[in-house]
N, C-alpha and C. Protein backbone atom coordinates (compact mmCIF):
# COMPACT_ATOMS: atom_id res chain seq x y z
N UNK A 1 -92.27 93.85 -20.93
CA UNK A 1 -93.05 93.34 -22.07
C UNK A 1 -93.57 91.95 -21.74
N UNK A 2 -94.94 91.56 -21.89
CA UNK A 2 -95.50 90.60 -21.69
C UNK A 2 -95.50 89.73 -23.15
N UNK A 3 -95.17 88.33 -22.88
CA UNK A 3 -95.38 87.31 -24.05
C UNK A 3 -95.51 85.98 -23.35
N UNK A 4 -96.16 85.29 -24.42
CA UNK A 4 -96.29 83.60 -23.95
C UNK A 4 -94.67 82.97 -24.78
N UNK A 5 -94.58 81.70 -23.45
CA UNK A 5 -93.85 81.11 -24.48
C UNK A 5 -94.11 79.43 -24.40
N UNK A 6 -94.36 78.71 -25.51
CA UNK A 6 -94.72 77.61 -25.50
C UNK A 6 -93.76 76.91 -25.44
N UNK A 7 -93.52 75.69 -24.41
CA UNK A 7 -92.25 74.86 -24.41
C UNK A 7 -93.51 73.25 -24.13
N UNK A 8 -92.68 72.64 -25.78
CA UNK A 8 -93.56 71.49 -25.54
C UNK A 8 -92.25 70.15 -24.80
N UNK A 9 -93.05 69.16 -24.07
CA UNK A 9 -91.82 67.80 -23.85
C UNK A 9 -91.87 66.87 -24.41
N UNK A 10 -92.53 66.80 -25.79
CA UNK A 10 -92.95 65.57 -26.54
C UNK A 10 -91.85 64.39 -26.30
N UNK A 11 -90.75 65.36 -26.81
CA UNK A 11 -89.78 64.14 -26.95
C UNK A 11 -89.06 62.83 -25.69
N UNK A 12 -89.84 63.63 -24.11
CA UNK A 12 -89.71 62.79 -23.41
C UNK A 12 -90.89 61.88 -23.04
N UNK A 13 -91.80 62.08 -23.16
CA UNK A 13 -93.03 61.51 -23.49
C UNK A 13 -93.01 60.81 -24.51
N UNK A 14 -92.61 60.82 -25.42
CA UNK A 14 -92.85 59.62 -26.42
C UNK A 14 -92.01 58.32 -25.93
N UNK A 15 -90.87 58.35 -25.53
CA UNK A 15 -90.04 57.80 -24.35
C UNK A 15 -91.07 56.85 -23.75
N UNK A 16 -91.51 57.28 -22.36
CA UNK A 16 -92.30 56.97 -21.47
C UNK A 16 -93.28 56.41 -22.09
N UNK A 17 -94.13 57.27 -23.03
CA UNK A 17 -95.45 56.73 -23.20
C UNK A 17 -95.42 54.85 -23.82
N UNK A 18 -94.05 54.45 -24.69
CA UNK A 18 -94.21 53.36 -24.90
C UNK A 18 -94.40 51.68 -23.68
N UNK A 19 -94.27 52.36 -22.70
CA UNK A 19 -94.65 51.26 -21.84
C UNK A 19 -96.10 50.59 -21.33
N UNK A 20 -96.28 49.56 -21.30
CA UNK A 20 -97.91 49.89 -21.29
C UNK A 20 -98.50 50.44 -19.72
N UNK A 21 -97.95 50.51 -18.77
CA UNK A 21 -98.52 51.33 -17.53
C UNK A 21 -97.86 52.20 -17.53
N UNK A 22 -97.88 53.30 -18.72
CA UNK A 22 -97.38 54.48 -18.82
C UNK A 22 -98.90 54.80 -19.29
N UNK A 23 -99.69 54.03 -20.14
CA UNK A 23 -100.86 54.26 -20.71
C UNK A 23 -101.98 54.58 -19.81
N UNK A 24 -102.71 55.98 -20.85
CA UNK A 24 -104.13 55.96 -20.06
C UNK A 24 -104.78 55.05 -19.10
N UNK A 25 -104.77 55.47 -17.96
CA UNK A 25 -105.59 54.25 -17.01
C UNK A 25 -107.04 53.85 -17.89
N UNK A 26 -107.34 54.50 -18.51
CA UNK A 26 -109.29 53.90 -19.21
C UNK A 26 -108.31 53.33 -20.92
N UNK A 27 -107.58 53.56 -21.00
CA UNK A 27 -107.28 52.56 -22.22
C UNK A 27 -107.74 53.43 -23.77
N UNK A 28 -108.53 54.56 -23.65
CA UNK A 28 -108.74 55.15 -24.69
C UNK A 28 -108.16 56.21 -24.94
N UNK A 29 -109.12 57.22 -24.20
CA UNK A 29 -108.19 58.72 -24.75
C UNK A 29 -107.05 59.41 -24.16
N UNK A 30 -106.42 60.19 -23.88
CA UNK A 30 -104.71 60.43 -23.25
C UNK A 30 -104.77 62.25 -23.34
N UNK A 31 -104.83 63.37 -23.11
CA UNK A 31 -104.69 64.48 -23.08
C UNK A 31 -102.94 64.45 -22.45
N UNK A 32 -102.10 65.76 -22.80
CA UNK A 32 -101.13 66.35 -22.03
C UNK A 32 -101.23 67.26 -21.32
N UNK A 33 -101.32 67.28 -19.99
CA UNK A 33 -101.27 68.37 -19.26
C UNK A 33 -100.33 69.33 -19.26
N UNK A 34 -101.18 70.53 -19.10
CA UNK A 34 -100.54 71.94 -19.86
C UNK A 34 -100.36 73.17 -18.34
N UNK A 35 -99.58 73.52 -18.18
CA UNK A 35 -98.88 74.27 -17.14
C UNK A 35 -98.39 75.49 -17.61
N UNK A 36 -99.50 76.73 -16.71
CA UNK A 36 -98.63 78.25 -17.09
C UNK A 36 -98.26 78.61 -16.01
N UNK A 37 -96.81 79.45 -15.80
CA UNK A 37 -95.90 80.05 -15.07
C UNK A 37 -95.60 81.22 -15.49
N UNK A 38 -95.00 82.11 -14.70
CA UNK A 38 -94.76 83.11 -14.92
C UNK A 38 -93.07 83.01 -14.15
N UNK A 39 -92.08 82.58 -14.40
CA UNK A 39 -91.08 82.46 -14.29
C UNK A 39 -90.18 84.13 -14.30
N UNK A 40 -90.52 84.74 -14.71
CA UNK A 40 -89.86 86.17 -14.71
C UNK A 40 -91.12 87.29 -15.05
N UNK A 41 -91.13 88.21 -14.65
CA UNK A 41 -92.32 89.49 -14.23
C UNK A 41 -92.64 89.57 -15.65
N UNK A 42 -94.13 89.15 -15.65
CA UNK A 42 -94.49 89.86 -17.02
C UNK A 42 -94.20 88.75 -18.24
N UNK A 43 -93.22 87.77 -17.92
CA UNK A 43 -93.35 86.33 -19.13
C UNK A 43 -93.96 85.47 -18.90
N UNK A 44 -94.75 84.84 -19.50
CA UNK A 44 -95.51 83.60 -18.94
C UNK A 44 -95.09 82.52 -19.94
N UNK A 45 -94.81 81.00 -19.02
CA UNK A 45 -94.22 80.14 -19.91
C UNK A 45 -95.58 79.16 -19.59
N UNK A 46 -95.59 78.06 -21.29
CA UNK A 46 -96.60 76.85 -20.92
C UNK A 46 -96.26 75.80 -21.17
N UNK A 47 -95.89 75.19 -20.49
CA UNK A 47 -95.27 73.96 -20.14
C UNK A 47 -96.40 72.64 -20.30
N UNK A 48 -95.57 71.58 -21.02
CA UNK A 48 -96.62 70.44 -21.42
C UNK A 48 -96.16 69.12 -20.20
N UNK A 49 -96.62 68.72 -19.53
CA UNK A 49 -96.06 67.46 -19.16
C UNK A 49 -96.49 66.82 -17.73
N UNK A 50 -95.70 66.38 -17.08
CA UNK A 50 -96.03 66.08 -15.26
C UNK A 50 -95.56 66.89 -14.96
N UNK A 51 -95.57 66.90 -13.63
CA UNK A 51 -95.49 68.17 -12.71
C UNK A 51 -93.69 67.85 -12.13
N UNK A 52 -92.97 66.53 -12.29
CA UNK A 52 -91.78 66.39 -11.86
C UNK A 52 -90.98 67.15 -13.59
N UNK A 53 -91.42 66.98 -14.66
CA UNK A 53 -90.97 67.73 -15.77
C UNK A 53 -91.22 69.57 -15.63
N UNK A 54 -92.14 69.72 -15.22
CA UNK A 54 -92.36 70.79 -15.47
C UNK A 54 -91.02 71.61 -14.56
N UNK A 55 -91.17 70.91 -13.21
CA UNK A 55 -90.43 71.64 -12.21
C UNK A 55 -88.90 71.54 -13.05
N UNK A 56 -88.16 70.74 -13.35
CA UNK A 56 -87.23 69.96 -13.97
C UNK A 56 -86.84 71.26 -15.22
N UNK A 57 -88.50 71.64 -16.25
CA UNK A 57 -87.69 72.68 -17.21
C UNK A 57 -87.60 74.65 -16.48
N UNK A 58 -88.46 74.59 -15.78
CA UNK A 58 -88.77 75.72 -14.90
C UNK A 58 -87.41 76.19 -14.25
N UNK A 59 -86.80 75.12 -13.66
CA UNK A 59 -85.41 75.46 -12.68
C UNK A 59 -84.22 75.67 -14.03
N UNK A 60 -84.39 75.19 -15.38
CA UNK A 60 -83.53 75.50 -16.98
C UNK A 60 -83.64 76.87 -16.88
N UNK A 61 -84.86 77.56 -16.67
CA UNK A 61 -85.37 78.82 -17.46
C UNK A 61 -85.22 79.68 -16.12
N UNK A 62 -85.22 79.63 -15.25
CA UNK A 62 -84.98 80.72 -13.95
C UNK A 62 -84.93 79.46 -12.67
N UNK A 63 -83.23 79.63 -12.01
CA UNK A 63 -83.56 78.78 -10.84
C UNK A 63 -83.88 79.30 -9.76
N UNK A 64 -83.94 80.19 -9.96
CA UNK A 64 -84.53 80.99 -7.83
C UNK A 64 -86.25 81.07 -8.33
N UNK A 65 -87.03 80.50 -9.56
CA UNK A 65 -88.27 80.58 -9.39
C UNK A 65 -88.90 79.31 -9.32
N UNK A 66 -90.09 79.34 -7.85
CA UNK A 66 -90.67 77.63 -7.82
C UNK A 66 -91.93 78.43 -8.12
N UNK A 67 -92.43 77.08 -8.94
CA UNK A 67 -93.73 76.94 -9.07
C UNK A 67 -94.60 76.62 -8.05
N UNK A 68 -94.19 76.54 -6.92
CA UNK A 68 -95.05 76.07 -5.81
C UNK A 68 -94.93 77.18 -4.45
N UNK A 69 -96.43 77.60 -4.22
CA UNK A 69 -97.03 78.37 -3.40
C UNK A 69 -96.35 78.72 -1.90
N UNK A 70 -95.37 79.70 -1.57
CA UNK A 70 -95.32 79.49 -0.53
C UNK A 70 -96.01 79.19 0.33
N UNK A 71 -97.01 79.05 1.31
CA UNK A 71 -97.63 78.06 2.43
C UNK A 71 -97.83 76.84 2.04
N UNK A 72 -97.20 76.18 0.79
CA UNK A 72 -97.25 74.69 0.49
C UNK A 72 -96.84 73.70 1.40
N UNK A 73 -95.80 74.17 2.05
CA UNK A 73 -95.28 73.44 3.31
C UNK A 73 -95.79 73.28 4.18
N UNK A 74 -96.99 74.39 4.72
CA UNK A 74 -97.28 74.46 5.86
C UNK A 74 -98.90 73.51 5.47
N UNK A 75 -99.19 73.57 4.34
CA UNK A 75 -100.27 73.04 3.71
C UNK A 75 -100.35 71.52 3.91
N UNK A 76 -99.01 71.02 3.78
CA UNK A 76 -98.62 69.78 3.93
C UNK A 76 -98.91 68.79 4.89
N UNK A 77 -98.25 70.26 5.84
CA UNK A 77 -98.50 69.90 7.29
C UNK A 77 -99.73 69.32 7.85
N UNK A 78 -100.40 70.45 7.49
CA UNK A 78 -102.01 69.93 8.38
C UNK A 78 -102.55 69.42 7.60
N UNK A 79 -102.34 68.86 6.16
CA UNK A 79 -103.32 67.78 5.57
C UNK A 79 -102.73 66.76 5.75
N UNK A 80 -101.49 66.43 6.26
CA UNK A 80 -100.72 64.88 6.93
C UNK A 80 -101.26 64.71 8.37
N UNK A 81 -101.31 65.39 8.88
CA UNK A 81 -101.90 65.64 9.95
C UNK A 81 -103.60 65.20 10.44
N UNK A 82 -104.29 65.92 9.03
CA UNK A 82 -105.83 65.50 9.51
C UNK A 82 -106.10 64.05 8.20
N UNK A 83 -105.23 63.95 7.32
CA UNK A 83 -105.38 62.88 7.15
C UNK A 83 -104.96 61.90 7.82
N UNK A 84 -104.49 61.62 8.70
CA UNK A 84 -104.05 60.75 9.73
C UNK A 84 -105.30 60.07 10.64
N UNK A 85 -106.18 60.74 10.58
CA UNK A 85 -107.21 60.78 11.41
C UNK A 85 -108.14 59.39 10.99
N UNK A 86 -108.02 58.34 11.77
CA UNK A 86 -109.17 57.30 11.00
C UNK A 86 -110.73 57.68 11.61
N UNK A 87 -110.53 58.44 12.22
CA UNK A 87 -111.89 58.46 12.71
C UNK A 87 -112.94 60.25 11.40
N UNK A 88 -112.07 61.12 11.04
CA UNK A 88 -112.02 62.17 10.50
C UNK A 88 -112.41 61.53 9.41
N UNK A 89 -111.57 60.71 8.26
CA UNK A 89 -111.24 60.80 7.22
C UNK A 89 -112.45 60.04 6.49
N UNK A 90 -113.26 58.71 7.03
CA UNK A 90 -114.56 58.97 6.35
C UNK A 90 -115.73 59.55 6.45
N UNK A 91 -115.81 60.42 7.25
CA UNK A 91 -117.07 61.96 7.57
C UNK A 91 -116.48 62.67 6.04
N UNK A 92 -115.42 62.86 5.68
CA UNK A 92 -114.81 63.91 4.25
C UNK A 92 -115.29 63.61 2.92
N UNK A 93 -114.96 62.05 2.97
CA UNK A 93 -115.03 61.36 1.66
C UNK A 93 -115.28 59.96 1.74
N UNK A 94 -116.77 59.55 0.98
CA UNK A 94 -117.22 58.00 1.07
C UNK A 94 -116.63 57.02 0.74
N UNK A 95 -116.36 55.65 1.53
CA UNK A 95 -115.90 55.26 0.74
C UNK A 95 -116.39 53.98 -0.48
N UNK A 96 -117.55 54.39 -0.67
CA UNK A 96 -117.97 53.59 -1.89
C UNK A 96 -117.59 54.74 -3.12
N UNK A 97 -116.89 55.73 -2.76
CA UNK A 97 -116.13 56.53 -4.39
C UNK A 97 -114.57 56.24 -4.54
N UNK A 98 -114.37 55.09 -3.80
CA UNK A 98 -112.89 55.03 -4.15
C UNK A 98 -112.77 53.51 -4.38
N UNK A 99 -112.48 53.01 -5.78
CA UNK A 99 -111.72 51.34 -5.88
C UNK A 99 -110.22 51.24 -5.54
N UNK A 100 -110.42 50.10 -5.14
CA UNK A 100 -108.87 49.69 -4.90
C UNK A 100 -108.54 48.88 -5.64
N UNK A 101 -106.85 48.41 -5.57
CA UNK A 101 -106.25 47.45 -6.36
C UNK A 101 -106.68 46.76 -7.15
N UNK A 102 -107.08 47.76 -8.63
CA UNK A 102 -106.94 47.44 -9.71
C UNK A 102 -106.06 46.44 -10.69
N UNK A 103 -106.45 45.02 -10.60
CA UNK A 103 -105.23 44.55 -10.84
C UNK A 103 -104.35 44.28 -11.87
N UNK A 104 -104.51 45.12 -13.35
CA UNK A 104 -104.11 46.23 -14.14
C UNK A 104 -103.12 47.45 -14.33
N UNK A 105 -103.01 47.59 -13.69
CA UNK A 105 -102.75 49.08 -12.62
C UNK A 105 -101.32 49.36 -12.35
N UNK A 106 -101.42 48.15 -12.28
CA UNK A 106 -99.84 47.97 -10.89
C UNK A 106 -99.84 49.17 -9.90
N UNK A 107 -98.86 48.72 -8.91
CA UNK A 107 -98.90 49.10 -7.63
C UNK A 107 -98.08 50.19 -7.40
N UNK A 108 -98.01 50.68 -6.07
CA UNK A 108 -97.55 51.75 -5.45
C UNK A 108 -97.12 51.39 -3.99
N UNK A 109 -96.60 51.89 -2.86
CA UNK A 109 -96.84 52.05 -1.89
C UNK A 109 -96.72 53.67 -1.00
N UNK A 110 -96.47 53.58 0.15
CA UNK A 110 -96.82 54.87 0.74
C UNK A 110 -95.95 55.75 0.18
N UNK A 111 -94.75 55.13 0.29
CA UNK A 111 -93.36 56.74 0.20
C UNK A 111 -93.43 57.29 -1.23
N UNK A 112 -94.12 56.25 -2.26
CA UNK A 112 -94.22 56.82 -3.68
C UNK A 112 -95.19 57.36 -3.83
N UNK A 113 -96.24 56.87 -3.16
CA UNK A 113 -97.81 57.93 -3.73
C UNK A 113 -97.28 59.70 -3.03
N UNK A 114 -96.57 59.25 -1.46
CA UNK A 114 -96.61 61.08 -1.07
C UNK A 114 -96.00 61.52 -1.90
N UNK A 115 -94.63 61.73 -2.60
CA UNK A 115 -94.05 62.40 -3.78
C UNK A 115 -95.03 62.42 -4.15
N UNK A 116 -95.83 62.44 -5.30
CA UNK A 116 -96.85 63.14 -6.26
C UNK A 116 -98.17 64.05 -5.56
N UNK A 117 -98.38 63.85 -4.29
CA UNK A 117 -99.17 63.91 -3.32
C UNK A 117 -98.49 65.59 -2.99
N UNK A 118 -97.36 65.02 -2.77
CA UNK A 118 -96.80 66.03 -2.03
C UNK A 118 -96.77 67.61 -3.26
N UNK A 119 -96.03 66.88 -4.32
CA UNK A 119 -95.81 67.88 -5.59
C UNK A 119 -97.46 68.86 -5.67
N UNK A 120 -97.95 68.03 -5.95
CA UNK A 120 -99.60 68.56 -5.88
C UNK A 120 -100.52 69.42 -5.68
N UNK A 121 -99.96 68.95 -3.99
CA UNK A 121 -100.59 69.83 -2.92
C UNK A 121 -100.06 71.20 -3.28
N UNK A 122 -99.02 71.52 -3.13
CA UNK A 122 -98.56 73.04 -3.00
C UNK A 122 -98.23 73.48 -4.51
N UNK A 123 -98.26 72.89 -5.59
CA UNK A 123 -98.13 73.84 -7.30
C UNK A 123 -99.10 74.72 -7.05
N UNK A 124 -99.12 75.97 -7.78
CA UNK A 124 -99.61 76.79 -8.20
C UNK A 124 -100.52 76.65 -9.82
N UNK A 125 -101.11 77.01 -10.28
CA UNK A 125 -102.17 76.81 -11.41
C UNK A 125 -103.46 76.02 -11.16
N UNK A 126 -104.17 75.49 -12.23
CA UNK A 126 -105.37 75.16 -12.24
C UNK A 126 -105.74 73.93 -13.02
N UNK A 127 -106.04 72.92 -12.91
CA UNK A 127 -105.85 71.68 -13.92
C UNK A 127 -107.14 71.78 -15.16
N UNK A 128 -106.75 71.31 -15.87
CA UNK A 128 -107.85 71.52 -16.99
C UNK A 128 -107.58 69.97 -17.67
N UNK A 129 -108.84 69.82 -17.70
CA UNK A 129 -109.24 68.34 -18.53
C UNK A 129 -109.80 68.30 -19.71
N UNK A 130 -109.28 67.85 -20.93
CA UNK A 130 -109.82 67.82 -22.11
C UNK A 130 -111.22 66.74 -22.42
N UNK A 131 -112.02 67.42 -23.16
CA UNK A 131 -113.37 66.45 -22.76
C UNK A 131 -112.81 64.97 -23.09
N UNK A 132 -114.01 64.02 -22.30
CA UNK A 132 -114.45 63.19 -22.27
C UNK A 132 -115.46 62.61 -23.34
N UNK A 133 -116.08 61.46 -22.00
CA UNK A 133 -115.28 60.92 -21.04
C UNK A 133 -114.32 59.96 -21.28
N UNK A 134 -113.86 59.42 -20.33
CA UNK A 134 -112.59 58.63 -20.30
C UNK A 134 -111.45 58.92 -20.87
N UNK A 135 -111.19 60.45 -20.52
CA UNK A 135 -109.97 60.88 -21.43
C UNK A 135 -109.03 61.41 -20.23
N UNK A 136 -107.95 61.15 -20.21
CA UNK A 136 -106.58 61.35 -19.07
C UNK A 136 -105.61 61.78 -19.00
N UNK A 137 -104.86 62.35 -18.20
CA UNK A 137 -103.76 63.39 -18.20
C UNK A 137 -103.18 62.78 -17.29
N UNK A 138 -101.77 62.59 -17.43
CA UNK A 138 -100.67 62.24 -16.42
C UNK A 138 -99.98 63.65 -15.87
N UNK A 139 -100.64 63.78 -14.46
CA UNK A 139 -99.99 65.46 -13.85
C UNK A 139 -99.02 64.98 -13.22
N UNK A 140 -98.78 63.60 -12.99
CA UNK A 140 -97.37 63.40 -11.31
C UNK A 140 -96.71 62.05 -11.99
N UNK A 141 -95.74 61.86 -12.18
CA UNK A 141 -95.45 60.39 -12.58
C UNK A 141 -93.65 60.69 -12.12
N UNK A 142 -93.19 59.68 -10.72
CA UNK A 142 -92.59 59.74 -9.98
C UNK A 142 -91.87 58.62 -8.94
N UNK A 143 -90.50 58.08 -8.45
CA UNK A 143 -90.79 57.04 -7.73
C UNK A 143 -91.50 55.29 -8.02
N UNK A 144 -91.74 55.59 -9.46
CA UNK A 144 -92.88 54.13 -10.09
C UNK A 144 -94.07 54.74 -9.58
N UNK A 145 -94.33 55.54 -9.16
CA UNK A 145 -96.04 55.96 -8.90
C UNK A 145 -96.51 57.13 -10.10
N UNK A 146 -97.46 57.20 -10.75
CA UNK A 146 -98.49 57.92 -11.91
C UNK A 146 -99.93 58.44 -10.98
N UNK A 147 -99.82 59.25 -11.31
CA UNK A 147 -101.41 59.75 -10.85
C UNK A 147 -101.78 60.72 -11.90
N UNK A 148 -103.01 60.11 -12.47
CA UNK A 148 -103.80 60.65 -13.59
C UNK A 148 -105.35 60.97 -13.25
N UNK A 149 -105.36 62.77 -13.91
CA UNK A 149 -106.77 63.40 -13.63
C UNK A 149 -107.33 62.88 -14.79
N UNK A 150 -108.95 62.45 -14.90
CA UNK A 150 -109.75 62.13 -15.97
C UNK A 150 -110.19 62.85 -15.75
N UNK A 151 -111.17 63.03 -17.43
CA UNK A 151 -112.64 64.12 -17.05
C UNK A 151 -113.33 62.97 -17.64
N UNK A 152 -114.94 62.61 -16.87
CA UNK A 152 -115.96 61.90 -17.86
C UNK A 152 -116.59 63.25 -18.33
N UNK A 153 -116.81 64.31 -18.68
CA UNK A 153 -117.89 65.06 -18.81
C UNK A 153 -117.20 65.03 -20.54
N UNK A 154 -118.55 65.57 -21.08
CA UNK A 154 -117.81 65.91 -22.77
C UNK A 154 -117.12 67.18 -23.07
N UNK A 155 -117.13 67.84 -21.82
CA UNK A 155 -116.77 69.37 -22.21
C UNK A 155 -115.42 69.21 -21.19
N UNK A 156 -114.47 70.50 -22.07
CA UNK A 156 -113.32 70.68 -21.65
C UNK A 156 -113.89 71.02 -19.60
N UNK A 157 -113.03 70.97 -18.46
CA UNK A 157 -113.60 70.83 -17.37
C UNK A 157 -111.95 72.06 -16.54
N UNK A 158 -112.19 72.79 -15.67
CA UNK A 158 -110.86 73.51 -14.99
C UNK A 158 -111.33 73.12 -13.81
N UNK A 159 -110.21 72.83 -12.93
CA UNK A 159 -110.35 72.62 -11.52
C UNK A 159 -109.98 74.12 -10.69
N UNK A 160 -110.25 74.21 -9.73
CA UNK A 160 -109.62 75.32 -8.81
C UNK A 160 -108.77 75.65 -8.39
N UNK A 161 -107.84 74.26 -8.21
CA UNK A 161 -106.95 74.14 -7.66
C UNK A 161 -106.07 72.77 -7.89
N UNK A 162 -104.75 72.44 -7.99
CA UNK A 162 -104.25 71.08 -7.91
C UNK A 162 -104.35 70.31 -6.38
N UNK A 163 -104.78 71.30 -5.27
CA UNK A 163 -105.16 70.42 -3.99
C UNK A 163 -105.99 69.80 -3.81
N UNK A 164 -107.02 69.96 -5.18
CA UNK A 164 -108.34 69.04 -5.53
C UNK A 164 -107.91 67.53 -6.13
N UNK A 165 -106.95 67.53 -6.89
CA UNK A 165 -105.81 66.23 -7.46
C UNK A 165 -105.23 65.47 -6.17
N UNK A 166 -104.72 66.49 -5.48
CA UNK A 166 -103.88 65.80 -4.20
C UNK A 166 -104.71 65.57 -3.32
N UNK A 167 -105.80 66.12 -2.49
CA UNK A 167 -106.44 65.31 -2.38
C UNK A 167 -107.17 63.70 -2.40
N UNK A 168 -107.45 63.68 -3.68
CA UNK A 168 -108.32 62.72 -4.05
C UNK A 168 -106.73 61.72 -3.92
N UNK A 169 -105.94 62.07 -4.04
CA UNK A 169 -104.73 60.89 -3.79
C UNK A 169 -104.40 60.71 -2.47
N UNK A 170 -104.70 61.27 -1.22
CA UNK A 170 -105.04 61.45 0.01
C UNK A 170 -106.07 60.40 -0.11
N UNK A 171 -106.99 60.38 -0.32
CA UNK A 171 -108.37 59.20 -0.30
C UNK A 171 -107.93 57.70 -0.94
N UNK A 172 -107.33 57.96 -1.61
CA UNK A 172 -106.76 56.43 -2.53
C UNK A 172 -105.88 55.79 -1.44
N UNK A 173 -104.85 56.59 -0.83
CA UNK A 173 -103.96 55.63 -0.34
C UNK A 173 -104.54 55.73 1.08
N UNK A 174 -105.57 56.60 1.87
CA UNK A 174 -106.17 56.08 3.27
C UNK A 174 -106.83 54.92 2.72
N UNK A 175 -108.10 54.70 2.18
CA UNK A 175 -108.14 53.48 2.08
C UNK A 175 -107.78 52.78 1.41
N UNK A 176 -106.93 53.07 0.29
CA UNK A 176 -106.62 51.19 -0.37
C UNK A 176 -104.97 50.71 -0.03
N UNK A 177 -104.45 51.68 1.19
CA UNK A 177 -102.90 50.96 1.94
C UNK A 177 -103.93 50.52 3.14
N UNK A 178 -104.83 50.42 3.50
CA UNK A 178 -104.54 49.82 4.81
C UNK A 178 -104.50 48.67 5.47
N UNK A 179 -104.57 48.18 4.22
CA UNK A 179 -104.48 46.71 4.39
C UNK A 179 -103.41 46.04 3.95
N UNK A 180 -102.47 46.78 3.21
CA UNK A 180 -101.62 46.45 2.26
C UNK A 180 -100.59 47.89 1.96
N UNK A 181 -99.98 48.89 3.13
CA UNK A 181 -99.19 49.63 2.50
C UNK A 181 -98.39 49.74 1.78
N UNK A 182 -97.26 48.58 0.99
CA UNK A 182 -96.70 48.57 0.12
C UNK A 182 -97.06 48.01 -0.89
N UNK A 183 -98.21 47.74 -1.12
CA UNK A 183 -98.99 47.06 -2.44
C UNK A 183 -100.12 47.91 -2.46
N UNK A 184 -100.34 48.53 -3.08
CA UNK A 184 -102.30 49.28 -3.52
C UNK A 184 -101.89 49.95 -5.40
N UNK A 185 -103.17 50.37 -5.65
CA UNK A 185 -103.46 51.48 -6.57
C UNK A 185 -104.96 51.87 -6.31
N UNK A 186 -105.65 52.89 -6.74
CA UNK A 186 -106.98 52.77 -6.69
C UNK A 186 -107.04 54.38 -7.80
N UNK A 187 -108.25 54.30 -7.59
CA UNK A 187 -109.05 55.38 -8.10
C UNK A 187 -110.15 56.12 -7.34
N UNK A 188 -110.22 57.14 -7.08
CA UNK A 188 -111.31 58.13 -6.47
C UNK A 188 -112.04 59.31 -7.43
N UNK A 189 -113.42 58.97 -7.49
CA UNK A 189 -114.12 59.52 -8.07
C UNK A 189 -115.49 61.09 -7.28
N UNK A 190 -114.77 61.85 -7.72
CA UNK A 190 -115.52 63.15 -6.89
C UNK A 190 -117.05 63.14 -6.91
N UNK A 191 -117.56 63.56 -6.40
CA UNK A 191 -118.67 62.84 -5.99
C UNK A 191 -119.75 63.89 -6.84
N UNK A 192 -119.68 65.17 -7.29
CA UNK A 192 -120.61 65.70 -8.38
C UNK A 192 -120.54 66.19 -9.27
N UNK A 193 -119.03 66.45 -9.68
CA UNK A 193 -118.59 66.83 -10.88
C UNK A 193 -117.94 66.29 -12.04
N UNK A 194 -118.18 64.92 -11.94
CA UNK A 194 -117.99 63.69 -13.04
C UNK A 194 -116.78 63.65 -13.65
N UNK A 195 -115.84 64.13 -12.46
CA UNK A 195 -113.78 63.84 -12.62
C UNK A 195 -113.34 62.20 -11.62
N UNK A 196 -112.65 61.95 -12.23
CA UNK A 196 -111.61 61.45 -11.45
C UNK A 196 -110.00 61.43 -11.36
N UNK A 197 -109.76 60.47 -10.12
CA UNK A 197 -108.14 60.74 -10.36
C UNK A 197 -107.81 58.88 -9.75
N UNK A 198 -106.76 58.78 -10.77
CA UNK A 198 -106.24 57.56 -10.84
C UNK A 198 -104.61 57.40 -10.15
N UNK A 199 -104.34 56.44 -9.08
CA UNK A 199 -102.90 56.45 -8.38
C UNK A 199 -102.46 54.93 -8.94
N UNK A 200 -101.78 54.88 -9.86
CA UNK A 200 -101.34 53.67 -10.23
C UNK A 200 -99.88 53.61 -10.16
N UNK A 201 -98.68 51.89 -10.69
CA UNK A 201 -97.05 51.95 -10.85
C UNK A 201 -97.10 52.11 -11.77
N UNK A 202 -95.93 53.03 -12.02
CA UNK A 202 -95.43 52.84 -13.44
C UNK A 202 -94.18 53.04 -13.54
N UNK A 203 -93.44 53.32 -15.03
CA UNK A 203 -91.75 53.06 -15.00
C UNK A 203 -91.44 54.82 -14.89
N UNK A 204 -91.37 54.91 -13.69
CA UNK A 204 -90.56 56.39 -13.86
C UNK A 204 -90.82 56.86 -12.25
């Protein structure tokens, strides 16, 4: 028998959200990101929150089921790999679409941005952004590092994939650690579909 089941995390989020770099990176609007699983054949659960919560209620409700893709690992691999590349990595992505050290923001460095980077890359589902613009979703908040998808468009927006999120956090910390690996934040903005994604510190 097939059913949904809605599991909201308000109550740890209200928590968190009182800090102020827990807040929307644009300062206005705030969406919760919403996560479906299928944790047992035929149930699908929807989960509200980051992606370190989600995993966190997922392993409550069935622990031999991950939300994350087997070849995630191997996924890992060769995007550590060709992101490594200084000569590769601006032919991919310009870098007049990425700011750095926001000084607002607070910081990050390397070993905290890969956790959320890492989570990212290999989840399973599809991100969805509640319209705009300047409205934000906290998908990774981890280590003191936050990484938040915006949508500017006015209409609700689905991505393809969360390797489109991890990614763009791939671009933040090639260029805005290299001058400074244990101090950055930035933001990278996709270049035609009027999203972004924000890598800032925060308390968690």
């Amino acid at each position: 028998m097939r059913f949904t089941l809605v599991l909201a995390l308000l109550p740890a989020l209200s928590v968190v959200l009182a800090d102020d770099d827990m807040d929307s990176p644009m300062g206005t609007k705030e969406f919760v990101p919403t996560w479906e699983f299928e944790p047992f054949p035929g149930e699908k659960v929807v989960l509200n929150g980051t992606i370190e919560q989600v995993v966190a209620e997922l392993k409550q409700i069935n622990p031999d089921y991950s939300p994350f893709s087997p070849e995630s690992h191997a996924l890992a691999q060769v995007d550590a790999s060709f992101s490594s590349s200084a000569v590769q990595m601006p032919e991919i992505y310009p870098r007049d679409k990425v700011l750095c050290n926001m000084p607002k923001w607070g910081y990050v460095d390397t070993y905290s941005s890969d956790r959320g980077y890492s989570h990212l890359l290999g989840v399973k589902g599809r991100p969805r952004g509640d319209p705009g613009p300047g409205n934000c979703g906290r998908v990774s908040c981890g280590y003191r590092a936050a990484v938040w998808f915006c949508n500017d468009n006015k209409h609700h927006i689905m991505l393809d994939n969360f390797q489109q999120i991890a990614h763009m956090v791939g671009f933040i910390k090639y260029y805005c650690s290299a001058n400074s690996p244990n101090v950055f934040n930035g933001q990278a903005f996709h270049q035609t579909d009027n999203w972004n994604v924000v890598l800032r510190g925060a308390s968690c």
